[in-house]
PDB file of N, CA and C in Angstrom:
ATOM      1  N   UNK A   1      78.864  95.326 331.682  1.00  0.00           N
ATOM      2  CA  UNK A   1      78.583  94.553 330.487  1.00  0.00           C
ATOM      3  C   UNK A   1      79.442  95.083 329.344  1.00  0.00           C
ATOM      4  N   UNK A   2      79.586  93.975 328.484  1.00  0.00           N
ATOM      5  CA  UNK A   2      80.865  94.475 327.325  1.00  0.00           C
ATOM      6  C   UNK A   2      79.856  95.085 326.177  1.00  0.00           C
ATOM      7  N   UNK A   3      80.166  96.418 325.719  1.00  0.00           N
ATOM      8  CA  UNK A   3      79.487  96.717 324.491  1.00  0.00           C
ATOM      9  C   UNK A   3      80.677  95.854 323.155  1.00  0.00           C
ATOM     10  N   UNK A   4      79.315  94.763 322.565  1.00  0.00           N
ATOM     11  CA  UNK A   4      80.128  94.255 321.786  1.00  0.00           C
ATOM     12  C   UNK A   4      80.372  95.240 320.726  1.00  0.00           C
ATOM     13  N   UNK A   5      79.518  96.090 320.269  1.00  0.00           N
ATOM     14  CA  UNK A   5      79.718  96.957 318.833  1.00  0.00           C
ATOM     15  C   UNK A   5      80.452  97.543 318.979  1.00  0.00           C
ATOM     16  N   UNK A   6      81.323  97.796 319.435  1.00  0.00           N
ATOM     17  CA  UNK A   6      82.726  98.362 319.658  1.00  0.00           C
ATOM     18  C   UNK A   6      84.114  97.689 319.705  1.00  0.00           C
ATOM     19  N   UNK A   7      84.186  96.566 319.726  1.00  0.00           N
ATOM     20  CA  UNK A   7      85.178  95.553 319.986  1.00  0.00           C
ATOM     21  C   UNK A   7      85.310  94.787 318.562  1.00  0.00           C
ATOM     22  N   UNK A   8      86.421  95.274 318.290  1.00  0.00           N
ATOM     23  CA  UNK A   8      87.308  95.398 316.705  1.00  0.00           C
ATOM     24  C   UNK A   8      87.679  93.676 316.637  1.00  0.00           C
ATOM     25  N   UNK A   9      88.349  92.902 317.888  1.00  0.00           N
ATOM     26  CA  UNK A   9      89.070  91.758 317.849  1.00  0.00           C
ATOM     27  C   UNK A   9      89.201  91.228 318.685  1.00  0.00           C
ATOM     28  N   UNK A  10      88.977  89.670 319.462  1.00  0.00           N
ATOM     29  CA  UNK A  10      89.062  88.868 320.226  1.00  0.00           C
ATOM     30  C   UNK A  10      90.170  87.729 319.906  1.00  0.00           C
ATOM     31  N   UNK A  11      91.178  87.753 320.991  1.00  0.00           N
ATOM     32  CA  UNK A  11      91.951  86.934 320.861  1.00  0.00           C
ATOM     33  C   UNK A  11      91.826  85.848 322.073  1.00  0.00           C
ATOM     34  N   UNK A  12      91.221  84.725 321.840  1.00  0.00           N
ATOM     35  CA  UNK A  12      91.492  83.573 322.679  1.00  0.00           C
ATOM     36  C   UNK A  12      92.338  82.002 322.502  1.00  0.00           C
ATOM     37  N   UNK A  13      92.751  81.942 323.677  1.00  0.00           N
ATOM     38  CA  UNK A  13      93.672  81.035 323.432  1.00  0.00           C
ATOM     39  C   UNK A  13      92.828  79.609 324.251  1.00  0.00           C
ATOM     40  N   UNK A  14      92.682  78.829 324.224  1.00  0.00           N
ATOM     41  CA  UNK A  14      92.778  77.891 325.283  1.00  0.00           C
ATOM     42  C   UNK A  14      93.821  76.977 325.568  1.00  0.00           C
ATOM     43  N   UNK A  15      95.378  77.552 325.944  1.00  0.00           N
ATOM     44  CA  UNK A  15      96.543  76.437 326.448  1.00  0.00           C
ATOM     45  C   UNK A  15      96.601  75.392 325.414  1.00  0.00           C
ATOM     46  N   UNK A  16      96.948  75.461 324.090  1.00  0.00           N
ATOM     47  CA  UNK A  16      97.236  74.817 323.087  1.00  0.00           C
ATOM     48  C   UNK A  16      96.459  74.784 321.546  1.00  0.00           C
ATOM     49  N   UNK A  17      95.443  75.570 322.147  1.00  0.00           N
ATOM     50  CA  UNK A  17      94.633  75.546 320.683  1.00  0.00           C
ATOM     51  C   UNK A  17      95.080  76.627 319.397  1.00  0.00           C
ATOM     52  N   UNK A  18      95.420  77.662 320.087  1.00  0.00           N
ATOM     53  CA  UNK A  18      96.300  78.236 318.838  1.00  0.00           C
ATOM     54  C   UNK A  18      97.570  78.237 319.106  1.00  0.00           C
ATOM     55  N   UNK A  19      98.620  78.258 320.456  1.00  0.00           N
ATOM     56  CA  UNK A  19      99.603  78.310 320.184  1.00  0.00           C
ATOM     57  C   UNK A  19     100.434  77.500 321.609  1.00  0.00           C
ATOM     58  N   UNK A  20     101.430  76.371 321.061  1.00  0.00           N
ATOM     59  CA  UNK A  20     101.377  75.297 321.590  1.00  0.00           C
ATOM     60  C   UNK A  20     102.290  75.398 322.877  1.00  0.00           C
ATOM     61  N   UNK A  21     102.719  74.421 324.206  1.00  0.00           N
ATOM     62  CA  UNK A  21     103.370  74.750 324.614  1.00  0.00           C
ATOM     63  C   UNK A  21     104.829  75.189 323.983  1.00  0.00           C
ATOM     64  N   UNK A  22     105.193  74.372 322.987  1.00  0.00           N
ATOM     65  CA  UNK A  22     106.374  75.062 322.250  1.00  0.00           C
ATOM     66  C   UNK A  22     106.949  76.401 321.870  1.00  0.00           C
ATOM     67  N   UNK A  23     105.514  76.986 321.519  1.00  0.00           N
ATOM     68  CA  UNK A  23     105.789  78.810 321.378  1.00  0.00           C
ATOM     69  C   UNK A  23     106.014  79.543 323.088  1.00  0.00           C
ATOM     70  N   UNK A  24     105.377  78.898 323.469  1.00  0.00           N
ATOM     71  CA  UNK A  24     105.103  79.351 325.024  1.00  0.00           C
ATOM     72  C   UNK A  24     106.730  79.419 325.698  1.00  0.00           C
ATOM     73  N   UNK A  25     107.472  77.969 325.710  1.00  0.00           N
ATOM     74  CA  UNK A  25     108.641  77.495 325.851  1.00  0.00           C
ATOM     75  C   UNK A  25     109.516  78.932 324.958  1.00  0.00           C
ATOM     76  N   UNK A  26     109.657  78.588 323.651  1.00  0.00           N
ATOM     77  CA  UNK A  26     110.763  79.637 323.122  1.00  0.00           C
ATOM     78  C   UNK A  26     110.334  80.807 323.048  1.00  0.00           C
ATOM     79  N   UNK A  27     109.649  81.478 323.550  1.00  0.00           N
ATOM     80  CA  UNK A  27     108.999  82.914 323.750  1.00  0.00           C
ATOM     81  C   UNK A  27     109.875  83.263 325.514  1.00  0.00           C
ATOM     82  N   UNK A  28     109.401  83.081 326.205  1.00  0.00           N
ATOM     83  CA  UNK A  28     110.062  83.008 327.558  1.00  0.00           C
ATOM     84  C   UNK A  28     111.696  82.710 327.786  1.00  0.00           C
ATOM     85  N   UNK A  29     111.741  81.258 327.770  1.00  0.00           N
ATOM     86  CA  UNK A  29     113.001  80.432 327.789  1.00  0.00           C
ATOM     87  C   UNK A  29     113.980  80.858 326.781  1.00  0.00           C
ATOM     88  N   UNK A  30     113.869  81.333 325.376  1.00  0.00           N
ATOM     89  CA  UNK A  30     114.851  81.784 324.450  1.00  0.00           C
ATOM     90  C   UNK A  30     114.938  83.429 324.394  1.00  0.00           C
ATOM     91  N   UNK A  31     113.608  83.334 323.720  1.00  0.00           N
ATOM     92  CA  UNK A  31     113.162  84.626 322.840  1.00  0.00           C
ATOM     93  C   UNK A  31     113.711  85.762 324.002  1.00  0.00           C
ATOM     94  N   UNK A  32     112.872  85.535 325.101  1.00  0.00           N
ATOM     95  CA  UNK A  32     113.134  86.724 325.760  1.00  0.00           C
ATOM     96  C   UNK A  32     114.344  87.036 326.327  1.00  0.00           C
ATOM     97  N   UNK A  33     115.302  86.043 326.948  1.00  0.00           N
ATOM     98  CA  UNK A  33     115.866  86.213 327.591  1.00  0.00           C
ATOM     99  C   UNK A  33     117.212  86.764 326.243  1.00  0.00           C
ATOM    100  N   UNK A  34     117.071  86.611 324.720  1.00  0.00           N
ATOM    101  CA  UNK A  34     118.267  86.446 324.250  1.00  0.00           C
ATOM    102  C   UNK A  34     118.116  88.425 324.020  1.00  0.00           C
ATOM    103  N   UNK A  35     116.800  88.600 323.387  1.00  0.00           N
ATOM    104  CA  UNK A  35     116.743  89.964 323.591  1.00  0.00           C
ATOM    105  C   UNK A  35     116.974  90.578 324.613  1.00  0.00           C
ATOM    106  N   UNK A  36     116.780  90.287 325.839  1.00  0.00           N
ATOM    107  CA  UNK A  36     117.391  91.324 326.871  1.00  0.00           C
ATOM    108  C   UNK A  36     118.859  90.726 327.077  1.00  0.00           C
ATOM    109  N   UNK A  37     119.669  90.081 327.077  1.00  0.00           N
ATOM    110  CA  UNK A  37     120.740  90.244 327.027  1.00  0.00           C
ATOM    111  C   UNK A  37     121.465  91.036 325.894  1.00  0.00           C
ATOM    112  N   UNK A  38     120.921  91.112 324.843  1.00  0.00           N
ATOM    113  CA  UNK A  38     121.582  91.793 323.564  1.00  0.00           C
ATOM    114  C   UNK A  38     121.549  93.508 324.462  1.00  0.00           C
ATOM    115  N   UNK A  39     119.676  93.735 324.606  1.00  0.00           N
ATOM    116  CA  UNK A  39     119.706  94.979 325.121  1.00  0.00           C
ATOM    117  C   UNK A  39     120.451  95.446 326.168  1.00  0.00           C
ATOM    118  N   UNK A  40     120.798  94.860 327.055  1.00  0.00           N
ATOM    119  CA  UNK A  40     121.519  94.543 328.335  1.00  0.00           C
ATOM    120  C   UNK A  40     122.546  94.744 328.383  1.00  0.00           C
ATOM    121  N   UNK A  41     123.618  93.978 326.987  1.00  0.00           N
ATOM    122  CA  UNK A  41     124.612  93.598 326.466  1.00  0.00           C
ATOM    123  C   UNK A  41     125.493  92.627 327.640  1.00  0.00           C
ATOM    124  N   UNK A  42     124.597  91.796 327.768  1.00  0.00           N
ATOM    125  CA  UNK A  42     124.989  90.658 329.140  1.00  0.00           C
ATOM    126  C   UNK A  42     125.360  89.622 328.109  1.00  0.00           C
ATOM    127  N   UNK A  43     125.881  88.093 328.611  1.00  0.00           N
ATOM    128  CA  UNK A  43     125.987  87.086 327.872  1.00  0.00           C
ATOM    129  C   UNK A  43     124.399  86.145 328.596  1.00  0.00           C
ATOM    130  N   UNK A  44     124.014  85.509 327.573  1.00  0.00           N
ATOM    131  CA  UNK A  44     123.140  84.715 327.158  1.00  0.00           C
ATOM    132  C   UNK A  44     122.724  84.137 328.503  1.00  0.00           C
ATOM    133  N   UNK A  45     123.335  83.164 329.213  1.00  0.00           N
ATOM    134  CA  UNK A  45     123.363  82.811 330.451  1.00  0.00           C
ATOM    135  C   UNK A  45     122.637  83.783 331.493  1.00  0.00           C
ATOM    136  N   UNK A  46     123.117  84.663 331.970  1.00  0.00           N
ATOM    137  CA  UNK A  46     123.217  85.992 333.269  1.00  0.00           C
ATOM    138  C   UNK A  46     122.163  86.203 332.509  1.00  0.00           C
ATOM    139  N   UNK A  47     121.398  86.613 331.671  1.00  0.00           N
ATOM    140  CA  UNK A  47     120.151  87.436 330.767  1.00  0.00           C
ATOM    141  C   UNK A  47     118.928  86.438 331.674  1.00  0.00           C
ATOM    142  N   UNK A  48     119.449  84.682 331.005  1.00  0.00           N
ATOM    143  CA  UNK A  48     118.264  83.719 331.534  1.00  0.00           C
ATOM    144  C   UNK A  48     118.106  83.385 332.165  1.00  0.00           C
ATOM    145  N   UNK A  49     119.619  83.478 333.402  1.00  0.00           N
ATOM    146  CA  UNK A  49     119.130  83.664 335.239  1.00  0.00           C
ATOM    147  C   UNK A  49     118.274  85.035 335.711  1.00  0.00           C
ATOM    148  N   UNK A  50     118.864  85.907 335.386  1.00  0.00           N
ATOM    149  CA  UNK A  50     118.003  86.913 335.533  1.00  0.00           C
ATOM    150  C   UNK A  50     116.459  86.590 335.189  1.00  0.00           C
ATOM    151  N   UNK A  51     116.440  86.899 333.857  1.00  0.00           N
ATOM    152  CA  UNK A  51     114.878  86.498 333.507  1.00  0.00           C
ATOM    153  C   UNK A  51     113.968  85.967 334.600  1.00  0.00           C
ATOM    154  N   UNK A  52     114.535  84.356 334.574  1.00  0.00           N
ATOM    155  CA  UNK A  52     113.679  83.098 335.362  1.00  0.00           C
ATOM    156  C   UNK A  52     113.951  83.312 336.610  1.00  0.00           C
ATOM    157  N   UNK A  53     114.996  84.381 337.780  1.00  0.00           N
ATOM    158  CA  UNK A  53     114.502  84.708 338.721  1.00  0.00           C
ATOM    159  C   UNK A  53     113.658  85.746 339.070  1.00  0.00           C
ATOM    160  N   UNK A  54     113.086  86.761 337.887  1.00  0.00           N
ATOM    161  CA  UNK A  54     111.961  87.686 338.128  1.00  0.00           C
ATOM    162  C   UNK A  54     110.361  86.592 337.755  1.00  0.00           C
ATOM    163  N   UNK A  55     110.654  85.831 337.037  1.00  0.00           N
ATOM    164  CA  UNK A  55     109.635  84.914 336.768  1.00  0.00           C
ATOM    165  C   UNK A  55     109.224  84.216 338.213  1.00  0.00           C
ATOM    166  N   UNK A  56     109.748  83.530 338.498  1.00  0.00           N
ATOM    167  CA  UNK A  56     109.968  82.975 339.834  1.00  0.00           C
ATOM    168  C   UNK A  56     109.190  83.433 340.898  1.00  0.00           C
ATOM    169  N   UNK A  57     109.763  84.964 340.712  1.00  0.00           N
ATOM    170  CA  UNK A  57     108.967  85.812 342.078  1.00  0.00           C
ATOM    171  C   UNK A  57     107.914  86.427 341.963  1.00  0.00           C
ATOM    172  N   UNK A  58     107.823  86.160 340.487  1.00  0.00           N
ATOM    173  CA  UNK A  58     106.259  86.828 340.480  1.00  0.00           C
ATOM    174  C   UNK A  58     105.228  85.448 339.949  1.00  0.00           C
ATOM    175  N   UNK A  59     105.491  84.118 340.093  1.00  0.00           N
ATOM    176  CA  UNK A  59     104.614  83.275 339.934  1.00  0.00           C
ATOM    177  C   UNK A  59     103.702  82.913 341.088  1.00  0.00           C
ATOM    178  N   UNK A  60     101.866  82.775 340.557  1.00  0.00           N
ATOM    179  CA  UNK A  60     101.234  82.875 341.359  1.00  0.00           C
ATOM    180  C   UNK A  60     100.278  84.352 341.029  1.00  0.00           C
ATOM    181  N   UNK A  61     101.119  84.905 340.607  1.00  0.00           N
ATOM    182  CA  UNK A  61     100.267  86.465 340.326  1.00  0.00           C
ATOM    183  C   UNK A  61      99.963  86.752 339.578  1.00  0.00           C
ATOM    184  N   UNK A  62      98.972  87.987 339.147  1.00  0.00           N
ATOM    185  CA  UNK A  62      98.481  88.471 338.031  1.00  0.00           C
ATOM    186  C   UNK A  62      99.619  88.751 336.702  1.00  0.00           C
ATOM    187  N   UNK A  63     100.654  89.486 337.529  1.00  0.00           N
ATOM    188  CA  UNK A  63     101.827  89.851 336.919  1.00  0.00           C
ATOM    189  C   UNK A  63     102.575  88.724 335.647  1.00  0.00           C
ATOM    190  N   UNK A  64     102.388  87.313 336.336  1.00  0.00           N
ATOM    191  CA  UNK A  64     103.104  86.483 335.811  1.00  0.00           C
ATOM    192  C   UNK A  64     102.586  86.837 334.057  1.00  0.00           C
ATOM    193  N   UNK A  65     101.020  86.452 334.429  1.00  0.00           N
ATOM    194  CA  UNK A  65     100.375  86.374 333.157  1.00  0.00           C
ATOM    195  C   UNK A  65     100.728  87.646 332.064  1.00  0.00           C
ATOM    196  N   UNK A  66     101.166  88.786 333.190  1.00  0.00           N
ATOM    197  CA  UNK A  66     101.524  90.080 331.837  1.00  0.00           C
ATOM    198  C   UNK A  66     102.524  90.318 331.223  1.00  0.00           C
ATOM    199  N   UNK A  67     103.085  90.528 329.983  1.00  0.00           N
ATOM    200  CA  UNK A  67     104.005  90.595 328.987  1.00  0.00           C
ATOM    201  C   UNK A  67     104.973  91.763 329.454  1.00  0.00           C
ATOM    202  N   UNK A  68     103.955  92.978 330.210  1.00  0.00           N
ATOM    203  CA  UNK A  68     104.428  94.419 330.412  1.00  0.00           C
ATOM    204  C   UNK A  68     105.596  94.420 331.906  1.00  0.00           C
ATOM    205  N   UNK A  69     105.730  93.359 332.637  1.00  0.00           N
ATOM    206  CA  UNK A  69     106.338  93.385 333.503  1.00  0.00           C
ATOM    207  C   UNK A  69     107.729  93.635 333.738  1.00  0.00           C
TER     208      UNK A  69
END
């Protein structure tokens, strides 16, 4: 059981109610892939094949859903 008196902040989403497919889209599809190519120092392209083939292989799984992957 969750002790609520301890729990500072709840963040829920329900798939559009706070943040739309659009953020979802340029978070993944842009955002991420432009930062790891900078970090990378890859071009833009090779960053967002890369990316969307680790996406790929981990869809279906818990993983997909985590940021930390």
């Amino acid at each position: 059981m969750v002790d609520w008196n301890h729990i500072e902040s709840i963040f829920l989403d329900l798939d559009g109610t706070l943040l739309d497919l659009r953020f979802d889209n340029y978070f993944w599809v842009e955002f991420i892939p432009e930062h790891y190519a900078q970090h990378n120092q890859l071009v833009p392209e090779k960053a967002r094949a890369e990316i969307l083939a680790r996406m790929r292989a981990l869809r279906g799984t818990l993983d997909w859903y985590c940021t930390d992957f």
